[in-house]
Protein backbone atom coordinates (compact mmCIF):
# COMPACT_ATOMS: atom_id res chain seq x y z
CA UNK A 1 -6.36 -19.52 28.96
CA UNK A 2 -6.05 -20.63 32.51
CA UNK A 3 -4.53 -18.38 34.90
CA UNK A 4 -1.12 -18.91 35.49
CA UNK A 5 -0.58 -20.45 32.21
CA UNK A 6 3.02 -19.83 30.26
CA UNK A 7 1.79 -18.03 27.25
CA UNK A 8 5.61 -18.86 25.43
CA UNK A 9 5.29 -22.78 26.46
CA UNK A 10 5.56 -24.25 23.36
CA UNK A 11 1.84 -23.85 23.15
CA UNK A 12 0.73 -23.30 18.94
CA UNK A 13 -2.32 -21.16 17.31
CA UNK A 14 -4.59 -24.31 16.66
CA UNK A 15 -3.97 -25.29 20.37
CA UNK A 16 -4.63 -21.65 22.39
CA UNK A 17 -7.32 -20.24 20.05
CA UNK A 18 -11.01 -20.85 20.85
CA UNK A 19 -13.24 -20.38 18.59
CA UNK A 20 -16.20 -19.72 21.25
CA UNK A 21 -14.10 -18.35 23.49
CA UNK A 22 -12.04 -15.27 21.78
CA UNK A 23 -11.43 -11.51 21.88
CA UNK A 24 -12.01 -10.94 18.77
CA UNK A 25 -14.90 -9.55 18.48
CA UNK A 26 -14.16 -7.06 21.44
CA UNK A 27 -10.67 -5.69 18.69
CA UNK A 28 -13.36 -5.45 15.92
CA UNK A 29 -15.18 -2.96 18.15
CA UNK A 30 -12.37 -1.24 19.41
CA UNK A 31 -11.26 -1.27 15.81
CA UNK A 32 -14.59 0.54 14.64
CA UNK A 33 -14.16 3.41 17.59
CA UNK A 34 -10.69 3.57 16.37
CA UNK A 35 -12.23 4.58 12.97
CA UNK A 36 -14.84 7.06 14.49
CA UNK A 37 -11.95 9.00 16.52
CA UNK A 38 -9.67 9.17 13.05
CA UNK A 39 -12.50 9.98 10.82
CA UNK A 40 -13.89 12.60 13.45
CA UNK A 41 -10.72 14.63 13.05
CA UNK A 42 -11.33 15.55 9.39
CA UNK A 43 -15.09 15.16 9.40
CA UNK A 44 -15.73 17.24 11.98
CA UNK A 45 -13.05 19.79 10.61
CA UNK A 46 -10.35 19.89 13.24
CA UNK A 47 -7.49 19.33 10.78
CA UNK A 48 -5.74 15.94 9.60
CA UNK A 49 -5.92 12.62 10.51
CA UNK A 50 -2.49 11.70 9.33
CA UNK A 51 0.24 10.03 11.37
CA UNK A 52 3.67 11.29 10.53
CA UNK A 53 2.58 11.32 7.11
CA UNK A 54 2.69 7.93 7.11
CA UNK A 55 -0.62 6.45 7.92
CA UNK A 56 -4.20 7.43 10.12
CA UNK A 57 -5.39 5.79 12.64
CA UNK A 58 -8.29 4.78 10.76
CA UNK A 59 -6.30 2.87 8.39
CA UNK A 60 -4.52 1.18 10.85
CA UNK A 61 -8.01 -0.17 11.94
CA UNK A 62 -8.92 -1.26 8.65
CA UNK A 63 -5.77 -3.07 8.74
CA UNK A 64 -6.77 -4.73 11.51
CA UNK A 65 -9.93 -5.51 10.05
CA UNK A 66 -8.37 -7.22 7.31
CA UNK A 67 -5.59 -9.44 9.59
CA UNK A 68 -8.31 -10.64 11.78
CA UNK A 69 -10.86 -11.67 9.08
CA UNK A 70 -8.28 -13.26 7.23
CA UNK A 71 -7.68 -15.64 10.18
CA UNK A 72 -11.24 -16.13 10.63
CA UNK A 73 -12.51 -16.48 6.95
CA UNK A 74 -9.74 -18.97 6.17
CA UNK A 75 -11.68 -20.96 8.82
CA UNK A 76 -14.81 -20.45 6.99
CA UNK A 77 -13.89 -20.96 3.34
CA UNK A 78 -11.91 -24.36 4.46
CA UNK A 79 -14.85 -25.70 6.41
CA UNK A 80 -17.75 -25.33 3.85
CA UNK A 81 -17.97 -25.82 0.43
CA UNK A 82 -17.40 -22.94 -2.06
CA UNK A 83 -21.32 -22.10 -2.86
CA UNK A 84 -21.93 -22.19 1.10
CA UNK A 85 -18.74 -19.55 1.96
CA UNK A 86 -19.98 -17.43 -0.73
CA UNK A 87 -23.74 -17.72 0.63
CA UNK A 88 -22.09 -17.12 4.12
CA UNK A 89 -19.70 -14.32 3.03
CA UNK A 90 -23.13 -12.54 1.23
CA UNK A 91 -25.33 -12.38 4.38
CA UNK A 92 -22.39 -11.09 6.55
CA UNK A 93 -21.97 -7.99 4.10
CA UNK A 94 -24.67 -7.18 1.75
CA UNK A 95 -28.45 -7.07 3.48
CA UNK A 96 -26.49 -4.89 6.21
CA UNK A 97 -25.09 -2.85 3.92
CA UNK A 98 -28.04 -2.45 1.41
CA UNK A 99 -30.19 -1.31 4.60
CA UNK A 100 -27.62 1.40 5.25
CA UNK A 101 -27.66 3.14 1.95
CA UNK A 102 -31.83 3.14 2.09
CA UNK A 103 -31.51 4.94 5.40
CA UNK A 104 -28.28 7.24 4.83
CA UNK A 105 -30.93 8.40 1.61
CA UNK A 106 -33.93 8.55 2.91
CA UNK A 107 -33.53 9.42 6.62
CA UNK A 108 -30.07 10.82 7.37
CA UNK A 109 -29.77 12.65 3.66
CA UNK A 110 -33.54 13.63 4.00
CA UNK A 111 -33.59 15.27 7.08
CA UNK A 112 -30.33 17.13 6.12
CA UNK A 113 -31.72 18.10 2.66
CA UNK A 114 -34.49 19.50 4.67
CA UNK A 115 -32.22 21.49 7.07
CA UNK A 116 -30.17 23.04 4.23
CA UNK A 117 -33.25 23.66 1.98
CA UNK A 118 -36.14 24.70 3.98
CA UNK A 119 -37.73 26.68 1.77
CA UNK A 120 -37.67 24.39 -0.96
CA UNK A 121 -38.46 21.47 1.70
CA UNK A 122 -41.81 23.55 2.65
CA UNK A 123 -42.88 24.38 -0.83
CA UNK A 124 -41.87 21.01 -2.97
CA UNK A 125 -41.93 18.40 -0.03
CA UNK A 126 -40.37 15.42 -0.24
CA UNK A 127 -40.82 15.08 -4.00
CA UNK A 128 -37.99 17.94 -5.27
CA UNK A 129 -35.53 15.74 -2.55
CA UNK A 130 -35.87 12.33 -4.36
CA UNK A 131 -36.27 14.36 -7.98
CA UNK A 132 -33.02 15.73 -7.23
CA UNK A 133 -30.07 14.53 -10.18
CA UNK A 134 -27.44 12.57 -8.50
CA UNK A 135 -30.93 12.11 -6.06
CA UNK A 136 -31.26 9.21 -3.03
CA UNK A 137 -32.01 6.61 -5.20
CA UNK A 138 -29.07 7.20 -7.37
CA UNK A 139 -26.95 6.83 -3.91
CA UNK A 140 -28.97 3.57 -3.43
CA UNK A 141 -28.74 1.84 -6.71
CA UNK A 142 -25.56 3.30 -7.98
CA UNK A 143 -24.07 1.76 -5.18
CA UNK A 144 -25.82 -1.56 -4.32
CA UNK A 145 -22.90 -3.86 -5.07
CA UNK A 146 -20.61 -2.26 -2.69
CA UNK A 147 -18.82 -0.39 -5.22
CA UNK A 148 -19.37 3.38 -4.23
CA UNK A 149 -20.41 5.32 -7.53
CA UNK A 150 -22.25 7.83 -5.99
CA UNK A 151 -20.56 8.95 -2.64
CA UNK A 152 -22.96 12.24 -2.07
CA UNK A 153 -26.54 13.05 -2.36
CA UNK A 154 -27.44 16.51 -4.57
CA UNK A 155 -27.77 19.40 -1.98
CA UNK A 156 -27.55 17.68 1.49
CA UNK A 157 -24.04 18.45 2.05
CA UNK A 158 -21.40 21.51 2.03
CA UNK A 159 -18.81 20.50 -0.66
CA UNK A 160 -15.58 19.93 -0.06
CA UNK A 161 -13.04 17.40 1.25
CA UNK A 162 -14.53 14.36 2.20
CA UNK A 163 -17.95 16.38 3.53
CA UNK A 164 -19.85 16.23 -0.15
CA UNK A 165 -19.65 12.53 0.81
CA UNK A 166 -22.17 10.60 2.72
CA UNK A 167 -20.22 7.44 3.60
CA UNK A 168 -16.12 7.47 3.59
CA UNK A 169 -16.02 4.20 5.45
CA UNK A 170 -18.03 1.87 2.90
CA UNK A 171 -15.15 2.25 0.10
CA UNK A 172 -13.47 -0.79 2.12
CA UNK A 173 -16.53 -3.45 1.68
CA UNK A 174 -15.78 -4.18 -1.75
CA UNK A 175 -12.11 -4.78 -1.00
CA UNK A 176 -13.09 -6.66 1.62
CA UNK A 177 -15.66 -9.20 -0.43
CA UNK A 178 -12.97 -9.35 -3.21
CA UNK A 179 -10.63 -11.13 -0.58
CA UNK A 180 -13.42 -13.36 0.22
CA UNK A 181 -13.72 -14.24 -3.61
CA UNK A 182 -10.00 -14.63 -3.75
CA UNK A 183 -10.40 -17.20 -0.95
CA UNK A 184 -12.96 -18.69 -2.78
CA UNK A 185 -11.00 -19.32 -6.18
CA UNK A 186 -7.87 -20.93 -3.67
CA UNK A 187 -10.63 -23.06 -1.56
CA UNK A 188 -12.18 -24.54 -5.63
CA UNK A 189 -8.80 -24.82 -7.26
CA UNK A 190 -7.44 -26.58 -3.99
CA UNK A 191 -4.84 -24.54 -3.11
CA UNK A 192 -5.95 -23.99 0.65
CA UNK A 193 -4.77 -27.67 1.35
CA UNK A 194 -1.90 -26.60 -0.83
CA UNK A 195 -0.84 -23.55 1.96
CA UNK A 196 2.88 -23.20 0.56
CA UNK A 197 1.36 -22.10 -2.75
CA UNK A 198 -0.44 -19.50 -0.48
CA UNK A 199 2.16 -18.55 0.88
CA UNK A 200 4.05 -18.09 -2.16
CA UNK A 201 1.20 -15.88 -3.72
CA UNK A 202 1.41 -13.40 -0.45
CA UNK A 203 5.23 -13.14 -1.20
CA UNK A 204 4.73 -12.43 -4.19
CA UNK A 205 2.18 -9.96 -3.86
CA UNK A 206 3.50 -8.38 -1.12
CA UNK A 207 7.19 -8.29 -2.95
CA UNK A 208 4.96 -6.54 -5.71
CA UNK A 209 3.77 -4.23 -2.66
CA UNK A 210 7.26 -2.94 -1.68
CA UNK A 211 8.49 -2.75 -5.14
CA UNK A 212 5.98 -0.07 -6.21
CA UNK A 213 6.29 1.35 -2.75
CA UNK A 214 9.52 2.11 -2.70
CA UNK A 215 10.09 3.45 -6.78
CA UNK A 216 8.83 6.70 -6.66
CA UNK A 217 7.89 6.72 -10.52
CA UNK A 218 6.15 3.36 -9.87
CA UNK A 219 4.32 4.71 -7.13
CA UNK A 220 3.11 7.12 -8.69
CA UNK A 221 0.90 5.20 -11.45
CA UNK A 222 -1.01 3.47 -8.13
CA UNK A 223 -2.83 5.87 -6.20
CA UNK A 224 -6.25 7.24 -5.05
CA UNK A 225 -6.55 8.68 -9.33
CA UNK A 226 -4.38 6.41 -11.07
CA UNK A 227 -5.32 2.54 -10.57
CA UNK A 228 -6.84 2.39 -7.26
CA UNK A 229 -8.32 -1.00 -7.10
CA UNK A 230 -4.79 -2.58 -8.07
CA UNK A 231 -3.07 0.31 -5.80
CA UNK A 232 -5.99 -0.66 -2.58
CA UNK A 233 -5.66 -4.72 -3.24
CA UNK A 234 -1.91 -4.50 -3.45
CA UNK A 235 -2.38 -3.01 0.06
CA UNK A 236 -5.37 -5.02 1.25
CA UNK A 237 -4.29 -8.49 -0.34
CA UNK A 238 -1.60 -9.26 1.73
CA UNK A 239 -2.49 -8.63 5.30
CA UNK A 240 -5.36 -10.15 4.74
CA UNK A 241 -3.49 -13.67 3.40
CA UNK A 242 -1.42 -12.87 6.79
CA UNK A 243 -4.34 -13.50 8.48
CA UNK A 244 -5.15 -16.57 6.61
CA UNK A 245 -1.74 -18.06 6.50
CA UNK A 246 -1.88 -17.53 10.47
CA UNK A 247 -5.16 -20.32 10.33
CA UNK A 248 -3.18 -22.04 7.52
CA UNK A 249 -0.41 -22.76 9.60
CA UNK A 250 -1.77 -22.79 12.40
CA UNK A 251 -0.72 -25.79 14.18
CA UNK A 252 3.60 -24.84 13.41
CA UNK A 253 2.82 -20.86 14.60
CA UNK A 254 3.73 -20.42 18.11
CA UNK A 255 1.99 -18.76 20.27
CA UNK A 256 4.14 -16.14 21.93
CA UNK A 257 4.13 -12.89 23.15
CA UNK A 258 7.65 -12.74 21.87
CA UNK A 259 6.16 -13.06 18.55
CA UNK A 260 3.35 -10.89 18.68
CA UNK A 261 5.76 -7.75 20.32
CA UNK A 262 8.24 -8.27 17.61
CA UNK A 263 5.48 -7.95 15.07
CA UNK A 264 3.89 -5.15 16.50
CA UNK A 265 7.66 -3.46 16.17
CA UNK A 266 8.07 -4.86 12.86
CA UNK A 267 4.75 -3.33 11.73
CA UNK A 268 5.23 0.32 13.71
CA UNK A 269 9.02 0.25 12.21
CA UNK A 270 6.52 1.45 9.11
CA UNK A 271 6.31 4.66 10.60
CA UNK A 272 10.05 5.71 10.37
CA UNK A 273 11.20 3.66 6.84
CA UNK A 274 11.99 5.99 4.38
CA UNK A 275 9.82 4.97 1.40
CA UNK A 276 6.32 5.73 -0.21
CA UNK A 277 4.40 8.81 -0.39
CA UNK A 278 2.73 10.89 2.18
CA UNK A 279 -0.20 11.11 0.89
CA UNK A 280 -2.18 7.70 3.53
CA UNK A 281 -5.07 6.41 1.88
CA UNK A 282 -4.32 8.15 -1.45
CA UNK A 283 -1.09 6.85 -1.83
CA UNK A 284 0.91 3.77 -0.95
CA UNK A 285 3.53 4.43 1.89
CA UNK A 286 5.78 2.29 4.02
CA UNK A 287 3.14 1.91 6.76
CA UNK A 288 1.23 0.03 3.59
CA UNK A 289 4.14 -2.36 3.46
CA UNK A 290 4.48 -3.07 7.11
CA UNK A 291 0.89 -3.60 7.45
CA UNK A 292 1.05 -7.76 7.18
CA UNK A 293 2.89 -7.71 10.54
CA UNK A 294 -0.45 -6.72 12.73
CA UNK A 295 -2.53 -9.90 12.12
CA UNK A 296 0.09 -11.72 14.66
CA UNK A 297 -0.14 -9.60 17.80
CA UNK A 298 -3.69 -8.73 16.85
CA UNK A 299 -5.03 -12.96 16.80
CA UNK A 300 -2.06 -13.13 19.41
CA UNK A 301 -4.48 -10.26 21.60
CA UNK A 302 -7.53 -12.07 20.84
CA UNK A 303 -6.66 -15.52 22.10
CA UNK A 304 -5.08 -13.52 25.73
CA UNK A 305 -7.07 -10.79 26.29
CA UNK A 306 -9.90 -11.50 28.61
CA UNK A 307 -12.52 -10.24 26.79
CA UNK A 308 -14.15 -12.93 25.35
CA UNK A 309 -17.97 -12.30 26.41
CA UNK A 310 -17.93 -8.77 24.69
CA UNK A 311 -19.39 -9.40 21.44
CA UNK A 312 -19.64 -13.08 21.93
CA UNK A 313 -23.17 -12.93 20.87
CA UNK A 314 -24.49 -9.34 19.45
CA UNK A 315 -21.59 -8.40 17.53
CA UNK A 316 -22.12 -3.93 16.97
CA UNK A 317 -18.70 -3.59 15.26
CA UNK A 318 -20.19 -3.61 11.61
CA UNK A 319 -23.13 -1.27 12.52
CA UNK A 320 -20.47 0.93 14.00
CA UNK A 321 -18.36 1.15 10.82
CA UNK A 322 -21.16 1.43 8.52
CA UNK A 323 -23.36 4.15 10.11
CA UNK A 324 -20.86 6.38 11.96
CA UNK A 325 -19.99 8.28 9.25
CA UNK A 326 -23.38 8.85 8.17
CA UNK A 327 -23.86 9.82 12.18
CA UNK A 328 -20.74 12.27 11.92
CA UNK A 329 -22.18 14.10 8.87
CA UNK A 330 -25.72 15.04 10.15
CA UNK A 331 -23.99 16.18 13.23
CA UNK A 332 -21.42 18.49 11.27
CA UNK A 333 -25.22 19.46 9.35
CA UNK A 334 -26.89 20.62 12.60
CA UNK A 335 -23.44 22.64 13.49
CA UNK A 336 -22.68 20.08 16.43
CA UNK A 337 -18.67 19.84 15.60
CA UNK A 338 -18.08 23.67 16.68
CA UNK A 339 -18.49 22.13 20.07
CA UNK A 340 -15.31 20.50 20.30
CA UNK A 341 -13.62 17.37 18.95
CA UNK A 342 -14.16 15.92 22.25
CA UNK A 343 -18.60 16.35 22.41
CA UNK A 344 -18.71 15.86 19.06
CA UNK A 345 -17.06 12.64 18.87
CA UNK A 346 -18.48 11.43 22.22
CA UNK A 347 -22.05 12.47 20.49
CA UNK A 348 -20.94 10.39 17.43
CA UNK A 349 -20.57 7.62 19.44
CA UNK A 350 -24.33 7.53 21.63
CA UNK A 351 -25.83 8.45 18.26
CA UNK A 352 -24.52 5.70 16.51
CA UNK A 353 -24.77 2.95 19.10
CA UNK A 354 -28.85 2.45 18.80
CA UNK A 355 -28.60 2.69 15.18
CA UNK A 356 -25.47 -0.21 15.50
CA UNK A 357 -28.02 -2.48 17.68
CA UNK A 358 -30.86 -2.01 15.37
CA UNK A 359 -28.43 -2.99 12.34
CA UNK A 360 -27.48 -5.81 14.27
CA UNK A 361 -31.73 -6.86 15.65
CA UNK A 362 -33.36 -6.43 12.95
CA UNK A 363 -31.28 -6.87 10.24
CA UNK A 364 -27.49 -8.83 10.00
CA UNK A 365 -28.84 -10.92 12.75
CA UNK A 366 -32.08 -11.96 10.92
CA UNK A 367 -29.71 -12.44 7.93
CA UNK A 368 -27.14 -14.23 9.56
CA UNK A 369 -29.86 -16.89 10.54
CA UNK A 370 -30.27 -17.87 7.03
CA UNK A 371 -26.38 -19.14 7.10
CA UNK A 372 -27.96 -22.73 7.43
CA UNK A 373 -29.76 -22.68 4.44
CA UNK A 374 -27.86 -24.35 1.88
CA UNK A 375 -28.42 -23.05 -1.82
CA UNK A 376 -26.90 -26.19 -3.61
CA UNK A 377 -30.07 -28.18 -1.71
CA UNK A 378 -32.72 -25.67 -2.89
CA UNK A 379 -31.22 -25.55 -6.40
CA UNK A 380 -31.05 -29.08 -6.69
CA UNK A 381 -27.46 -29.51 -7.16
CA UNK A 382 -24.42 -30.25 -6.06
CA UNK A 383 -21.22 -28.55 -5.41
């Protein structure tokens, strides 16, 4: 936007948002350091991430993560047709994702198996690590369609919560490609150019959302060991169709800061309404409910904020997300978290940002350059 420039002039979403020149991709990184500094607290042992024992900050990223690719996968899924958003949805997720679980087994598990084993490590070699029951390539193939089976490797790490699992950050992927699907059944039955019936299934959703929120006995029945999937998409679904109902709309919504601060209070007011559990992540609570209120001021962020060129082209966020935790655990392994929350999450950080880059070089960016390819042509059919 040009300096100078009313940001409450009447101006809409379709007419302020670039889609080349955004912030974006600069929130979706902040986002994923946002989920290394929540995730460090309990990894690292320093006591809990929770927020007023309503949310963590982590989730509150993942929130975010949800809003914006709503917005942007709307976009995607009403552009193409269904076989080439579902082509464009897989490379995006999977080959990065399927690269991360080979290395968390094989290198990160490896060399901690190796730290906590030694003598075993000098005497058996490799072969008694990948022997192991509940070995690497269990964690590999158990978990290859994003669905996380297997969270820990045999004898790599200390049980207990949350550090007897290799990866606490993948569980989200598979919510996150169910959305896309979702999407995908609107975009064939034709209810994305039908955007009131859209909006009438993220009422109704989310009206399912505060319902079971706020009835303690229903609440109950939906958490992290009674019907999680249905307790995680009740909580996922909706911000993300925020998001979309932002692009769906997006010629009526204003753009206004206005808007996006009364939002932003709208969703914080989560932290103070007396309903749900206390129990974030494992439970639903009121910060769940209030969560379809950040997709405005977050899109309403990325059109203003003058960020646009970070991420514009090598985009590190999903590297980040995927391989910090992995990052986090070897360090808590080599004893690097009795340093101090401070070093240890700093070290987090310039340990995981090669790995991030050479996620994004050598493989989601080689993937991503497949996007053209359309699978209806080499199949010989049509959609």
């Amino acid at each position: 936007m040009a300096p100078g420039v009313a940001v409450d002039s009447g101006r809409t979403l379709d007419s302020s948002f670039s889609a080349r020149r955004n912030s974006l991709n600069f929130l979706r990184l902040a986002l994923a350091v946002a989920v290394v500094l929540s995730h460090s607290i309990t990894v690292g042992g320093y006591g809990s991430e929770v927020v007023l024992g309503k949310t963590t900050l982590g989730t509150v990223a993942v929130y975010g993560f949800f809003g914006i690719s709503g917005y942007l996968i709307a976009g995607s899924a009403e552009r193409n047709g269904v076989i080439q958003y579902l082509w464009q949805r897989f490379l995006r997720i999977f080959p990065g994702f399927w690269v991360c679980l080979v290395v968390t087994a094989f290198g990160f598990a490896l060399v901690a198996w190796n730290h906590r084993n030694p003598e075993v490590a000098r005497s058996c070699g490799v072969h008694c690590y990948v022997s192991e029951p509940g070995g690497p390539f269990g964690f590999v193939f158990h978990n290859i369609w994003l669905k996380i089976n297997q969270p820990g490797i045999t004898g790599t790490l200390a049980p207990g919560f949350l550090t007897d699992a290799w990866n606490g950050s993948l569980w989200t992927l598979v919510f996150e490609f169910l959305c896309y699907l979702l999407l995908a059944v609107l975009a064939l039955a034709g209810l994305l150019r039908r955007r009131f019936l859209v909006l009438c299934l993220t009422l109704a959703v989310w009206a399912a959302e505060i319902v079971i929120t706020s009835v303690p006995g229903l609440n109950q029945q939906f958490t992290a060991v009674n019907n999680w999937y249905p307790m995680k998409m009740l909580t996922l679904v909706p911000i993300f169709l925020a998001g979309s109902l932002l692009y769906l709309y997006r010629e009526v919504v204003p753009d206004s800061r206005r808007v996006a601060l009364m939002s932003a209070f709208l969703f914080l007011l989560g932290l103070v309404l007396p309903i749900g559990a206390s129990i974030p992540t494992f439970t639903l609570t009121s910060m769940d409910v209030t969560a379809v209120f950040l997709a405005y001021p977050l899109l309403w962020l990325g059109i203003h904020l003058p960020l646009s060129r970070v991420g514009s082209r090598n985009d590190y966020s999903y590297g980040i997300y995927i391989y910090a935790f992995p990052v986090q655990q070897i360090l808590v392994v080599w004893g690097v978290n009795a340093w101090g929350y401070g070093l240890y999450t700093f070290l987090t950080l310039l340990f995981v940002a090669p790995v991030a880059a050479a996620s994004w070089w050598l493989v989601e960016k080689q993937a991503l350059s497949l996007k053209r390819i359309r699978p209806t042509e080499v199949f010989g059919h049509r959609e």
